[in-house]
Protein backbone atom coordinates (compact mmCIF):
# COMPACT_ATOMS: atom_id res chain seq x y z
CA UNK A 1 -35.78 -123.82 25.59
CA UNK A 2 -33.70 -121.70 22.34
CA UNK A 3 -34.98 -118.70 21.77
CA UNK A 4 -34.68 -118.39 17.95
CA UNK A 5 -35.08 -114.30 17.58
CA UNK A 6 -35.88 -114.10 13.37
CA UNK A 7 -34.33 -110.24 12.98
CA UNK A 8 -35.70 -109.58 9.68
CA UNK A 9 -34.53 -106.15 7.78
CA UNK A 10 -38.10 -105.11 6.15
CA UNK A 11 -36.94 -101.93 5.13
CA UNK A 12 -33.87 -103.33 2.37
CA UNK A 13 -36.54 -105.57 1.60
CA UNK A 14 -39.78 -103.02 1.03
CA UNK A 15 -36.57 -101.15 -0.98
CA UNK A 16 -35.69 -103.84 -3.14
CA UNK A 17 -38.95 -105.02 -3.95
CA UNK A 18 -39.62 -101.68 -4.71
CA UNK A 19 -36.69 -100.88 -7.01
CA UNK A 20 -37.70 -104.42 -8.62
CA UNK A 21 -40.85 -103.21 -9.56
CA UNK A 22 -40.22 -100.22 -10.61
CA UNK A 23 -37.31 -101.18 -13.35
CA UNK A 24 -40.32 -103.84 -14.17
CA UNK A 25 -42.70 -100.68 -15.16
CA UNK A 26 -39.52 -99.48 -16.93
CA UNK A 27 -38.90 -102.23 -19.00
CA UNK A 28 -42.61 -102.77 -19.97
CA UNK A 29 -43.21 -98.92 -20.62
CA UNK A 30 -39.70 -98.85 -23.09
CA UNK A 31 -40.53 -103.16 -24.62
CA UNK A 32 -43.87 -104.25 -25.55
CA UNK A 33 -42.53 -107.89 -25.09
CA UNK A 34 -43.01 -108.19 -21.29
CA UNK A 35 -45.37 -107.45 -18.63
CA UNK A 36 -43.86 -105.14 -15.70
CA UNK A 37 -44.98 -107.83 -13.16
CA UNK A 38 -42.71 -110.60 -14.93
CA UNK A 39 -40.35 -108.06 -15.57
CA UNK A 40 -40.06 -107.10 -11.97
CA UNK A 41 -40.37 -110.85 -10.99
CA UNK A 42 -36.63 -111.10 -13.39
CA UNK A 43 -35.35 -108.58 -12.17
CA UNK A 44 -35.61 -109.47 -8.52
CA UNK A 45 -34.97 -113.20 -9.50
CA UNK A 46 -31.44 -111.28 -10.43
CA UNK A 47 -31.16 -109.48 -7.70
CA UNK A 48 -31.43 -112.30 -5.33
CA UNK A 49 -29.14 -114.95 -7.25
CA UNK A 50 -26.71 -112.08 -7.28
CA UNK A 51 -26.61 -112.28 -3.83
CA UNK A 52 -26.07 -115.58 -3.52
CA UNK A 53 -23.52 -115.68 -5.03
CA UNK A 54 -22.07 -113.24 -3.13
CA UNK A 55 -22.73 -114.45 -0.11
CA UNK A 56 -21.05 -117.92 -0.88
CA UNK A 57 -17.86 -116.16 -2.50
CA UNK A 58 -17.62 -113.45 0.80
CA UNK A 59 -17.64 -116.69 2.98
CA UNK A 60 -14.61 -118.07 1.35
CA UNK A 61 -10.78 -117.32 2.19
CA UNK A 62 -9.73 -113.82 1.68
CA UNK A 63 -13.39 -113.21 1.43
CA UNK A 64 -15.16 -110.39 3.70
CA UNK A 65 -17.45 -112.46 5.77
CA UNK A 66 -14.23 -114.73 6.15
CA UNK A 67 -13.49 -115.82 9.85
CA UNK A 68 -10.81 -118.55 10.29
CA UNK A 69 -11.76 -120.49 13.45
CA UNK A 70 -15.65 -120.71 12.55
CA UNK A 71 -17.95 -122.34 14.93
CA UNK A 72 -19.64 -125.41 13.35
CA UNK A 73 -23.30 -123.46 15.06
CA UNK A 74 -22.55 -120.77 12.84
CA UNK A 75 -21.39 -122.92 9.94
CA UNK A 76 -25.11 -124.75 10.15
CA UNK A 77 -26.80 -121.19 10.89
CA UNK A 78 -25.23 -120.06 7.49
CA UNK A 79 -26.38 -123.04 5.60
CA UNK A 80 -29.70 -122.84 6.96
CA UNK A 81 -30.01 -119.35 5.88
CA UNK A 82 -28.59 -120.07 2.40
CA UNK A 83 -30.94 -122.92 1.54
CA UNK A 84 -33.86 -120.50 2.76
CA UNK A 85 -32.65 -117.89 0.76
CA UNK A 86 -32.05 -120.30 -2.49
CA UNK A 87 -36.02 -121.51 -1.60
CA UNK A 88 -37.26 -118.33 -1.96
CA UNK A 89 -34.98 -116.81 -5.08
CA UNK A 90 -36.42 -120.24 -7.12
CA UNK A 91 -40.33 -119.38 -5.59
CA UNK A 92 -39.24 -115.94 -7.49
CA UNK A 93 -38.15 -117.60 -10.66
CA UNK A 94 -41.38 -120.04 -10.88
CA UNK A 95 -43.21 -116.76 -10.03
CA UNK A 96 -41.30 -114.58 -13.16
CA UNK A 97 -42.49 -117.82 -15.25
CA UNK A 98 -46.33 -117.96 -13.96
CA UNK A 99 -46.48 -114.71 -14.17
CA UNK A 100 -45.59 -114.35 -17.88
CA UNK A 101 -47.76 -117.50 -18.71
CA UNK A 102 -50.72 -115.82 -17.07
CA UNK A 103 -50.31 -112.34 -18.34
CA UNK A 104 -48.43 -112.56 -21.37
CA UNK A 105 -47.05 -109.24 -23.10
């Protein structure tokens, strides 16, 4: 039987949700166009499509998550990660949109 350990960094993630929300308060206090909860729902929708993007470009040649003899387990490990991580930046995106429909400005 696998033992699939799920090492999970809460802290980066209580700190970016954090950060999110707070620049979401910023841009509500400074627009009166948008709600700080979609704002903070946009601004960690950007946060986390940055990162994939990063994560696919690092994973290339000359990038810094680069390794040239690659196991194929870590090759699917990677892709399972990625598609998790695109699941959940979209769930942020349909939130950003619910959230603006349902609270408005």
């Amino acid at each position: 039987m696998e033992d699939h350990n799920i090492d999970i960094d809460y802290k980066s993630l209580v700190i970016v949700l954090f950060v999110s929300f707070c620049m979401g308060a910023g841009i509500d206090y400074f627009t009166d166009k948008v709600h700080w909860l979609t704002a903070g729902f946009g601004v960690l929708f950007a946060i986390w499509a940055n990162g994939l993007f990063i994560s696919l470009e690092d994973r290339e040649p000359d990038g810094w998550d680069y390794v040239e003899n690659e196991s194929n387990e870590s090759k699917r490990e990677f892709k399972k990660g990625f598609k998790i991580q695109i699941a959940l930046t979209i769930l942020v995106f349909i939130l950003a949109i619910c959230s603006h429909i349902l609270v408005g400005s």
